[in-house]
Protein backbone atom coordinates (compact mmCIF):
# COMPACT_ATOMS: atom_id res chain seq x y z
CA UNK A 1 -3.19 41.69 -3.27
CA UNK A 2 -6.37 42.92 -3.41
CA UNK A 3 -9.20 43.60 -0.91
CA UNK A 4 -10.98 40.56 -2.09
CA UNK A 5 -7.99 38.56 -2.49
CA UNK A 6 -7.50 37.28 0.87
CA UNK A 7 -4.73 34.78 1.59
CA UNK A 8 -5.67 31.40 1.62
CA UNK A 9 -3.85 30.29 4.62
CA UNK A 10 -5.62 33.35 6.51
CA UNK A 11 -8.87 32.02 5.09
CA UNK A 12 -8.66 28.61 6.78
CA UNK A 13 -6.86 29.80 9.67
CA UNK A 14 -4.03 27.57 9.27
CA UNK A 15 -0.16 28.47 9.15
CA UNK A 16 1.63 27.70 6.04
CA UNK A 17 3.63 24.77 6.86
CA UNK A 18 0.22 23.22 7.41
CA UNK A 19 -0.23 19.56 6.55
CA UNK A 20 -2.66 17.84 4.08
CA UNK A 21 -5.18 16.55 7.64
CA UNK A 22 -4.41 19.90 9.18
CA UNK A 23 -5.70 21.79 6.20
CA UNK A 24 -8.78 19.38 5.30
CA UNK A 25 -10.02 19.70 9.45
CA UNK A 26 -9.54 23.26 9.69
CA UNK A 27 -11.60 23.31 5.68
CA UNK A 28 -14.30 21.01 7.34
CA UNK A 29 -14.74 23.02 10.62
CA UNK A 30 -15.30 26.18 8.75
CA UNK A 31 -17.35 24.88 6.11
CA UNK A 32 -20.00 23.83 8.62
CA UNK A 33 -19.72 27.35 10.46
CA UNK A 34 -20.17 29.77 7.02
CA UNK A 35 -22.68 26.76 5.41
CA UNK A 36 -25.74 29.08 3.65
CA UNK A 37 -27.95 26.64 5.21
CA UNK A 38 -26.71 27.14 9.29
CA UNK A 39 -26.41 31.08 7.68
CA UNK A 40 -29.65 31.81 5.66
CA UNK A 41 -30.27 35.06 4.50
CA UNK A 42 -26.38 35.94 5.77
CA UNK A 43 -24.78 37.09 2.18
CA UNK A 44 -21.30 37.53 4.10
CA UNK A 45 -21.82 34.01 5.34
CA UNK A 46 -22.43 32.68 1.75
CA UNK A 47 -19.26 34.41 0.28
CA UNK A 48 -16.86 33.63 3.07
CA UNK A 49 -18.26 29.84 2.51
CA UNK A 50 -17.36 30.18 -1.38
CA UNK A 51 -13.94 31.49 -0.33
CA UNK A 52 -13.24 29.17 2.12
CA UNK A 53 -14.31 26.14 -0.98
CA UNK A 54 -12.01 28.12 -3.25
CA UNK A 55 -8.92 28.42 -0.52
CA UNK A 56 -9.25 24.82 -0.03
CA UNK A 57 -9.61 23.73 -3.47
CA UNK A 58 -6.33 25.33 -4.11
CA UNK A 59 -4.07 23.82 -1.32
CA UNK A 60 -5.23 20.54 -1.40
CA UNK A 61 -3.74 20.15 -4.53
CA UNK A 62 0.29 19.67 -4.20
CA UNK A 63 0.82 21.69 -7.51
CA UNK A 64 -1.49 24.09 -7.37
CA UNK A 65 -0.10 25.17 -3.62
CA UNK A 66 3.19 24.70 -4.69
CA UNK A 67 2.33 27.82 -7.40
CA UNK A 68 0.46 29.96 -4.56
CA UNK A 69 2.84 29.56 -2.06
CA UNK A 70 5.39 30.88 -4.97
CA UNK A 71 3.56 33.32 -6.80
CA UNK A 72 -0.06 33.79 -4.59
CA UNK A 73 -3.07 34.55 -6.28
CA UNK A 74 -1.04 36.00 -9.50
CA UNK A 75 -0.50 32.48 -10.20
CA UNK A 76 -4.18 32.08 -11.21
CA UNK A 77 -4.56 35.60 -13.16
CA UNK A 78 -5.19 35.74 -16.77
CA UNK A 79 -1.81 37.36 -18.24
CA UNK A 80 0.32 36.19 -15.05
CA UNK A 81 3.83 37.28 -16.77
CA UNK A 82 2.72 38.75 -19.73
CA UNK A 83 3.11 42.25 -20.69
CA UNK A 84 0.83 42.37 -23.91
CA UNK A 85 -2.43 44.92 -23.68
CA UNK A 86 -6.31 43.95 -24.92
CA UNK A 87 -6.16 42.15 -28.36
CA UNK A 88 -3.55 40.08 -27.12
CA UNK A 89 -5.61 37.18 -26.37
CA UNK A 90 -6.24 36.16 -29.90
CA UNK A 91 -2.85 36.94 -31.66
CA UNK A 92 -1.46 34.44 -28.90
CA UNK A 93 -4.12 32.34 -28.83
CA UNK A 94 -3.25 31.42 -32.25
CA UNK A 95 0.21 30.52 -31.52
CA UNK A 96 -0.78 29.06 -28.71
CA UNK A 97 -2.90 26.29 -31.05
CA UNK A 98 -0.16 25.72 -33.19
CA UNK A 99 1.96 24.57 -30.44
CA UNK A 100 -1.04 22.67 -28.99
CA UNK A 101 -0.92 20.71 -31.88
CA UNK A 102 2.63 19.96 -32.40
CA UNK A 103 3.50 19.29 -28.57
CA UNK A 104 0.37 17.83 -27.42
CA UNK A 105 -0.34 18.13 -23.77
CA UNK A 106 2.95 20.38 -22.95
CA UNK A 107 0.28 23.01 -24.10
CA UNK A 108 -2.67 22.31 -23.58
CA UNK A 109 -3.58 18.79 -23.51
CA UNK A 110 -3.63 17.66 -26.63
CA UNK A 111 -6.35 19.86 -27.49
CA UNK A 112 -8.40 18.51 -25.18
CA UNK A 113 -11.53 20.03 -23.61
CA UNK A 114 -13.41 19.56 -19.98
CA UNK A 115 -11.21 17.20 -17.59
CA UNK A 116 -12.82 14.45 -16.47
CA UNK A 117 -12.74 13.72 -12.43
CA UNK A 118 -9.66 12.16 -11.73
CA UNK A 119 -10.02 8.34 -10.23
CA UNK A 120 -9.87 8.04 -6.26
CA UNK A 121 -6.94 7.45 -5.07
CA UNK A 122 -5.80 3.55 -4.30
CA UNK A 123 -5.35 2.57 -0.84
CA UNK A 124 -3.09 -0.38 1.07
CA UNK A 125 -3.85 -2.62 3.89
CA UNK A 126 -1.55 -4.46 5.74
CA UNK A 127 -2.81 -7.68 7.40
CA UNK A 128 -0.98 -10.20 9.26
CA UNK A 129 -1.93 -13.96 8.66
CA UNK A 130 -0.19 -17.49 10.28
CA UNK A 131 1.50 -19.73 8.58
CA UNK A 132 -1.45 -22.15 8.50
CA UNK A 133 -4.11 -19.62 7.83
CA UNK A 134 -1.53 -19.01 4.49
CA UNK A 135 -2.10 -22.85 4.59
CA UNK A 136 -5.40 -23.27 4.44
CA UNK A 137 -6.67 -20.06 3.17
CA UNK A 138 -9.10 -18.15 4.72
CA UNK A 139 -12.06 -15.99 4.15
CA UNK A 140 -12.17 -12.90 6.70
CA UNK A 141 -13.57 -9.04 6.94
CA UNK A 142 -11.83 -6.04 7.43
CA UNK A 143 -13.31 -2.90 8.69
CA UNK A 144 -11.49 0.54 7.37
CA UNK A 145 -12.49 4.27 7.46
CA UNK A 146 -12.65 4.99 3.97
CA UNK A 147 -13.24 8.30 1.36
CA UNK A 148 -16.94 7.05 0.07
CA UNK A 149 -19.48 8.77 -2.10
CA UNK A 150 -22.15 10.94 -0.72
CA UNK A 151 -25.62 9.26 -0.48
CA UNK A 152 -27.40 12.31 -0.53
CA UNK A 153 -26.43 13.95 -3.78
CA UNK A 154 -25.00 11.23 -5.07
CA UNK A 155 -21.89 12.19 -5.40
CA UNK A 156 -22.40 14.73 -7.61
CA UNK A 157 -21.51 17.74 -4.66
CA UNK A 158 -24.42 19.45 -5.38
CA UNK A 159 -27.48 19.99 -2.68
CA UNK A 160 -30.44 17.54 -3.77
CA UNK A 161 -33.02 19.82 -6.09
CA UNK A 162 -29.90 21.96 -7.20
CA UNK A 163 -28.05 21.56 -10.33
CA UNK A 164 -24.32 22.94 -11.33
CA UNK A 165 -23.80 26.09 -14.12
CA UNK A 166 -21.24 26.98 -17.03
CA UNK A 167 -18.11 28.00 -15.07
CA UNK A 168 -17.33 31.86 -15.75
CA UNK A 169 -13.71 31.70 -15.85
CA UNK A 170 -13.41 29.47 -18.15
CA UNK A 171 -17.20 29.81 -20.24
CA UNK A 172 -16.93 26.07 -19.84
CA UNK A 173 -14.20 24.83 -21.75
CA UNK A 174 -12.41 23.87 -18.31
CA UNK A 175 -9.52 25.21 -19.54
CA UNK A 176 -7.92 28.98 -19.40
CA UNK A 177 -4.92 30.72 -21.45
CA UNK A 178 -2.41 32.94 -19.43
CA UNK A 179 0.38 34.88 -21.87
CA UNK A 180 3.80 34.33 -20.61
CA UNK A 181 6.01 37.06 -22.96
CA UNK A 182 6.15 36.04 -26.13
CA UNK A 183 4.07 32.36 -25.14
CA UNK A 184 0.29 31.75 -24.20
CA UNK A 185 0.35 28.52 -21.99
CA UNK A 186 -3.03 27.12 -21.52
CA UNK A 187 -3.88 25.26 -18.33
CA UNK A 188 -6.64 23.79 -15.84
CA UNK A 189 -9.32 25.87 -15.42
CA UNK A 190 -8.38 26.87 -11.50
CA UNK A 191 -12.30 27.49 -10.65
CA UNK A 192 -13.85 24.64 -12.12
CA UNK A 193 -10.64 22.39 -12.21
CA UNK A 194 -11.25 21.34 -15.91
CA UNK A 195 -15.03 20.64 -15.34
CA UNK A 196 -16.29 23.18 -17.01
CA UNK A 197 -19.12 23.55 -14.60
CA UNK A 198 -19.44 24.95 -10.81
CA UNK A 199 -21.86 23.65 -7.83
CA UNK A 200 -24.04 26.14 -7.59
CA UNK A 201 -25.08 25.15 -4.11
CA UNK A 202 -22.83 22.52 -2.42
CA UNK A 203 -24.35 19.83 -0.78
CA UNK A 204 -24.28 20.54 2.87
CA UNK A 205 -23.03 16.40 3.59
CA UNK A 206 -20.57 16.79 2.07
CA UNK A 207 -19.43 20.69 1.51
CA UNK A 208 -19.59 20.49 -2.25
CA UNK A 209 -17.04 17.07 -2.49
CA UNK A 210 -18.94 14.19 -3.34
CA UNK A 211 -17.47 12.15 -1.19
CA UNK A 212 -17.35 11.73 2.99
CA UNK A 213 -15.49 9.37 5.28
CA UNK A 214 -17.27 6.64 6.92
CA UNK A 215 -16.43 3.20 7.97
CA UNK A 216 -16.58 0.36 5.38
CA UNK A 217 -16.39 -3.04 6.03
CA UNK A 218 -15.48 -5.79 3.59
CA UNK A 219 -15.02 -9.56 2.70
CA UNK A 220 -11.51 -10.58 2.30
CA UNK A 221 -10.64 -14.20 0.76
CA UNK A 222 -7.06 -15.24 0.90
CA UNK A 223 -6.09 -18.57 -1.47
CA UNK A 224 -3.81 -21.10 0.40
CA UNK A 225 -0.31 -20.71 -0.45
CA UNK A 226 -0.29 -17.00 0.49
CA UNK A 227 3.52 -15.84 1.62
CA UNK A 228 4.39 -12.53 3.08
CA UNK A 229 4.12 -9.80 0.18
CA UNK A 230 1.44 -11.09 -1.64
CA UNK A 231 -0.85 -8.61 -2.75
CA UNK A 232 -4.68 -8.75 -3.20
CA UNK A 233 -6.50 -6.26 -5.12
CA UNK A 234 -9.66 -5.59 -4.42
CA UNK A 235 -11.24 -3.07 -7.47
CA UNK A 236 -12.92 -0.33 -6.90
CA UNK A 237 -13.05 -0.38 -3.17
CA UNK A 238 -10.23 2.27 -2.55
CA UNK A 239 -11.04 6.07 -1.81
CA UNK A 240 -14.10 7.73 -3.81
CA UNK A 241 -13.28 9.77 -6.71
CA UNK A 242 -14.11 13.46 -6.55
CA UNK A 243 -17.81 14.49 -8.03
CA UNK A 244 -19.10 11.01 -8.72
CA UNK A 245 -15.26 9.98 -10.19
CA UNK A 246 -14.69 6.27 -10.31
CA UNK A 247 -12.96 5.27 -6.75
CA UNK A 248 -9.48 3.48 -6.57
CA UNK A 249 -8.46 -0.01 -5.95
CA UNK A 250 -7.72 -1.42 -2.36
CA UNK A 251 -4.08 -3.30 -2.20
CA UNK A 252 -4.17 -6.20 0.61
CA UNK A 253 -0.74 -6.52 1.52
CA UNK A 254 -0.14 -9.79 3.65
CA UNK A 255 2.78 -10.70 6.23
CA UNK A 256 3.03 -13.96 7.10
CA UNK A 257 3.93 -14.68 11.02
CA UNK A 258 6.96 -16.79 12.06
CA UNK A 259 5.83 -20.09 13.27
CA UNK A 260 6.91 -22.51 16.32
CA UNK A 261 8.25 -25.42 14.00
CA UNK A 262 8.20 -24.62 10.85
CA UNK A 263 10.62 -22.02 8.72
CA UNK A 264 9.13 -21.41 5.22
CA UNK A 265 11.70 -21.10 2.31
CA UNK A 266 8.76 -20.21 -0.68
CA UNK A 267 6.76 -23.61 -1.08
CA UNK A 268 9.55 -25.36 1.17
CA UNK A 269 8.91 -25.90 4.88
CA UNK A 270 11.95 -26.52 6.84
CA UNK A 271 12.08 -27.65 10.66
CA UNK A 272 14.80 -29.39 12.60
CA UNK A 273 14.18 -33.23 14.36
CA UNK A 274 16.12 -34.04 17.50
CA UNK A 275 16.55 -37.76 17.86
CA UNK A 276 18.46 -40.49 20.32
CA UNK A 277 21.89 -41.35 19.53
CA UNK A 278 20.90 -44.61 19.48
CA UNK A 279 18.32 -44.16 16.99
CA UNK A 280 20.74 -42.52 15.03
CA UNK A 281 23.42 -45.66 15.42
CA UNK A 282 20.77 -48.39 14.73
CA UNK A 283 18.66 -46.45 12.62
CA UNK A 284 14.25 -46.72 13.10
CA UNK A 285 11.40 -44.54 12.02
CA UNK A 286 9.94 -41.53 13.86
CA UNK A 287 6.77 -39.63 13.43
CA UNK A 288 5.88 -35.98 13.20
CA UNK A 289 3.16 -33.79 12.58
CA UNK A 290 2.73 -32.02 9.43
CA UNK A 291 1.75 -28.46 8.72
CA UNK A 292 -1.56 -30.27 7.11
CA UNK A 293 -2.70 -31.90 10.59
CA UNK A 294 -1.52 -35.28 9.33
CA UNK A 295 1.02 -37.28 11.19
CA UNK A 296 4.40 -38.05 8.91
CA UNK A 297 6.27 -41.42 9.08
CA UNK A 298 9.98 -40.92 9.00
CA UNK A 299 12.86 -44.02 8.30
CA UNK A 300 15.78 -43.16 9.85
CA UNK A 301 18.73 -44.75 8.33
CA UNK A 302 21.42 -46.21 10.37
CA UNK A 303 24.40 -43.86 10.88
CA UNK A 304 23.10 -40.78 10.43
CA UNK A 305 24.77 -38.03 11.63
CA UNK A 306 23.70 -34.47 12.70
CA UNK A 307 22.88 -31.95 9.44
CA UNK A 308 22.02 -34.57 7.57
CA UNK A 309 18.52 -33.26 5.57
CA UNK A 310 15.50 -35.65 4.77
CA UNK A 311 13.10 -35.06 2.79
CA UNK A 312 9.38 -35.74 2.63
CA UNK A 313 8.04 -34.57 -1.06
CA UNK A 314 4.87 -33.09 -1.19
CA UNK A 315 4.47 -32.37 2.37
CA UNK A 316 5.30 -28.30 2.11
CA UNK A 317 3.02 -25.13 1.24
CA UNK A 318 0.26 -25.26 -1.62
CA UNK A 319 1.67 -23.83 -4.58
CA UNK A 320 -0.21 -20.14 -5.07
CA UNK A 321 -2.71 -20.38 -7.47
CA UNK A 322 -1.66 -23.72 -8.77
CA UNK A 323 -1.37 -27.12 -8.22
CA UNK A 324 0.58 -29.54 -5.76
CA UNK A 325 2.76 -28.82 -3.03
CA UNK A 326 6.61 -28.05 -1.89
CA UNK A 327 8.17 -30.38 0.15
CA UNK A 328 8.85 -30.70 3.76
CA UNK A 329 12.92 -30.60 5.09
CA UNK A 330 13.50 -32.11 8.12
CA UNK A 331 17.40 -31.60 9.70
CA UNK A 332 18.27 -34.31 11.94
CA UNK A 333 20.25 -33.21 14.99
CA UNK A 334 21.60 -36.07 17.11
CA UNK A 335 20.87 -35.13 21.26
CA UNK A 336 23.48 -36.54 23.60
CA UNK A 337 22.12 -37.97 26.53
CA UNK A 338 22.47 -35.42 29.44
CA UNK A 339 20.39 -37.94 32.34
CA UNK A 340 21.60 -41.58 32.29
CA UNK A 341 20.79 -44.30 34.78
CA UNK A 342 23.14 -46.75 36.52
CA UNK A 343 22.27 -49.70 34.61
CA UNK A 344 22.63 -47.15 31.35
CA UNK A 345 26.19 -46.08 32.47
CA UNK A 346 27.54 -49.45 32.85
CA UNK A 347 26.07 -50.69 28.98
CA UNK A 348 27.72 -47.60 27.53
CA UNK A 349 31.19 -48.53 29.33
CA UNK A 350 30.53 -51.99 27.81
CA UNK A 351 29.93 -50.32 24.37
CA UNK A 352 33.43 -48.35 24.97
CA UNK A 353 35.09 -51.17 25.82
CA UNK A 354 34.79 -52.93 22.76
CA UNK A 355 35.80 -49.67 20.43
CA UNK A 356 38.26 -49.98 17.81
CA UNK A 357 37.86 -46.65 16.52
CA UNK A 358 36.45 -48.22 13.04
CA UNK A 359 32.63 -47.45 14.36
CA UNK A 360 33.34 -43.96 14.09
CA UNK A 361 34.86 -42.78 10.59
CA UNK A 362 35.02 -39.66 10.90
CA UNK A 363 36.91 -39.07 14.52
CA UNK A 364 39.09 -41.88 13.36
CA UNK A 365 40.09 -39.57 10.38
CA UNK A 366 40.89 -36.94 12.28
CA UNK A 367 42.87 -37.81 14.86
CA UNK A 368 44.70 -39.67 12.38
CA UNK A 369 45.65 -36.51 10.44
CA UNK A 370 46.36 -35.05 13.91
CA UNK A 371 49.13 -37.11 14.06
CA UNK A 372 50.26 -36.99 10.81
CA UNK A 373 50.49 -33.33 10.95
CA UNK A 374 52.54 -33.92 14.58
CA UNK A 375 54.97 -35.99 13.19
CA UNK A 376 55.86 -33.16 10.11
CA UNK A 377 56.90 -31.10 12.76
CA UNK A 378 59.01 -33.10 15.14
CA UNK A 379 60.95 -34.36 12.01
């Protein structure tokens, strides 16, 4: 390593098993503390600044600090590999175009030129709604801290009044040839990252990025009939691209909380109805309140036992982004009295009295093959 090649980690004063918020705080910190403009007239300012923008440039990206932290700076040298003297560059160059053309991007892109910015990166949000807010819908705002472009130069990176220059590694074709033995590879230009061009003075709101972090707050509609993992997209409002890039999408993602009385089952609402045994034995109607506000009728036929499912069609969860609705399950469960009165007592002994076992089907049945089953073994 040379004298000017200083290690990167040094540079930002971060160990190596640094993380990606580690790195990017210690980046900002120093930024502001070498900046020409806090440093004017301070030339060793200015470079360490350019260094510091170059270190930073390098780790942030997961491949290109994957390469440093194998090779260091040799693995952003012209002829990293090689061992062919001057005059190479052409011979190989050559070669290098012919496989450029038969394997496309595997060397070189496809012979492509500059790179444009890549996109900003998409983002998720997790909200939490209830079951009738995924009901009725709802229209609501979210605040998030968010990657946004730079008012000031406009995302561009460069200081207002100052402009950007033909990068020198690459003479602006944002791309650079290394010879690897008998190979050339070509890749992204590691100065100007496939630009083509360099900042000559960053902008000082930024530190040469085009893009800051601020708080952004938003409008969020969410259609009725909503369930947990439904996604909303909102375009464009995800983290900046770099240098004016287009930004990324935001992904809503929305859970759906549990509720008192209802259990949702996709467009199906399901809840369970206690009722009197002697509703259930004579049969009547009962009403109930549906997830809609409105009160639901019920008949209740005579006989019914406990488990037995009604349904009301219709009565369930909007269908998403359509029409009509799913329909409302109501599970009967028959309640035996547990507080009976004198008077009560004494009507219910009547009501025993006069059993024959025929009211009652099912018991009947089963005692009945009780003693069947009795009977096979005493024989």
């Amino acid at each position: 390593m040379s004298a000017t090649e200083i290690d990167y980690y040094e540079l930002l004063e971060c160990e190596r098993t640094a993380d990606d918020k580690v790195l990017k705080s210690a980046y900002r910190r120093l930024a502001m503390r070498y900046h020409p403009d806090k440093n004017p007239g301070d030339n060793e300012a200015e470079a360490r600044f350019k260094q510091i923008n170059e270190a930073y440039d390098c780790l942030k990206d997961p491949q290109k600090r994957a390469a440093y932290d194998r090779y260091g700076h040799a693995a952003f040298q012209q002829g990293m590999g090689g061992g062919g003297g001057p005059g190479m560059g052409a011979e190989f160059g050559d070669i290098g175009d012919i496989f450029e053309s038969i394997f496309g991007s595997a060397f070189g892109g496809g012979g492509g030129g500059r790179q444009q910015a890549r996109r900003g990166a998409d983002l998720r949000y997790d909200m939490e709604v209830s079951l009738d807010e995924a009901f009725h819908g709802k229209s609501t705002e979210i605040t998030i801290e968010v990657s946004q472009g730079c008012e000031p130069c406009k995302g561009t990176g460069a200081e207002p009044g100052t402009g950007k220059r033909t990068c020198n590694m690459c003479a602006g074709h944002g791309k650079v040839r290394a010879q690897q033995g008998f190979f050339v590879v070509e890749r992204t230009c590691p100065t100007c990252h496939g630009r083509g061009e360099v900042i000559e003075k960053p902008c000082r709101a930024c530190g040469g990025e085009g893009r800051v972090d601020r708080p952004q707050t938003l409008e969020v509609e969410i259609p009725p009939g909503v369930d947990s993992g439904t996604r909303i997209r909102l375009a464009g409002k995800g983290e900046a691209g770099p240098f004016g890039a287009p930004p990324g999408d935001l992904y809503i993602f929305l859970h759906v909380k549990r509720h008192k009385v209802f259990e949702r089952d996709g467009t199906s609402l399901l809840t369970q109805v206690p009722i009197t045994f002697t509703t259930a034995a004579l049969g009547g109607s009962i009403e109930i309140p549906g997830i809609d506000g409105e009160t639901i009728s019920l008949d209740i036929p005579a006989g019914i036992q406990s488990g037995k499912q009604l349904r009301k069609r219709g009565a369930g969860m909007p269908v998403l982004q359509g029409r009509g609705r799913g329909d409302l399950v109501i599970e009967i469960t028959v309640e035996t009295p547990t507080k009976l009165s004198a008077r009560q007592k004494e009507i219910l002994r009547e009501l025993q009295s006069t059993e024959t076992g025929e009211e009652c089907p099912g018991s009947k049945g089963f005692f009945d093959r009780i003693k069947e089953a009795w009977n096979d073994l005493t024989e």
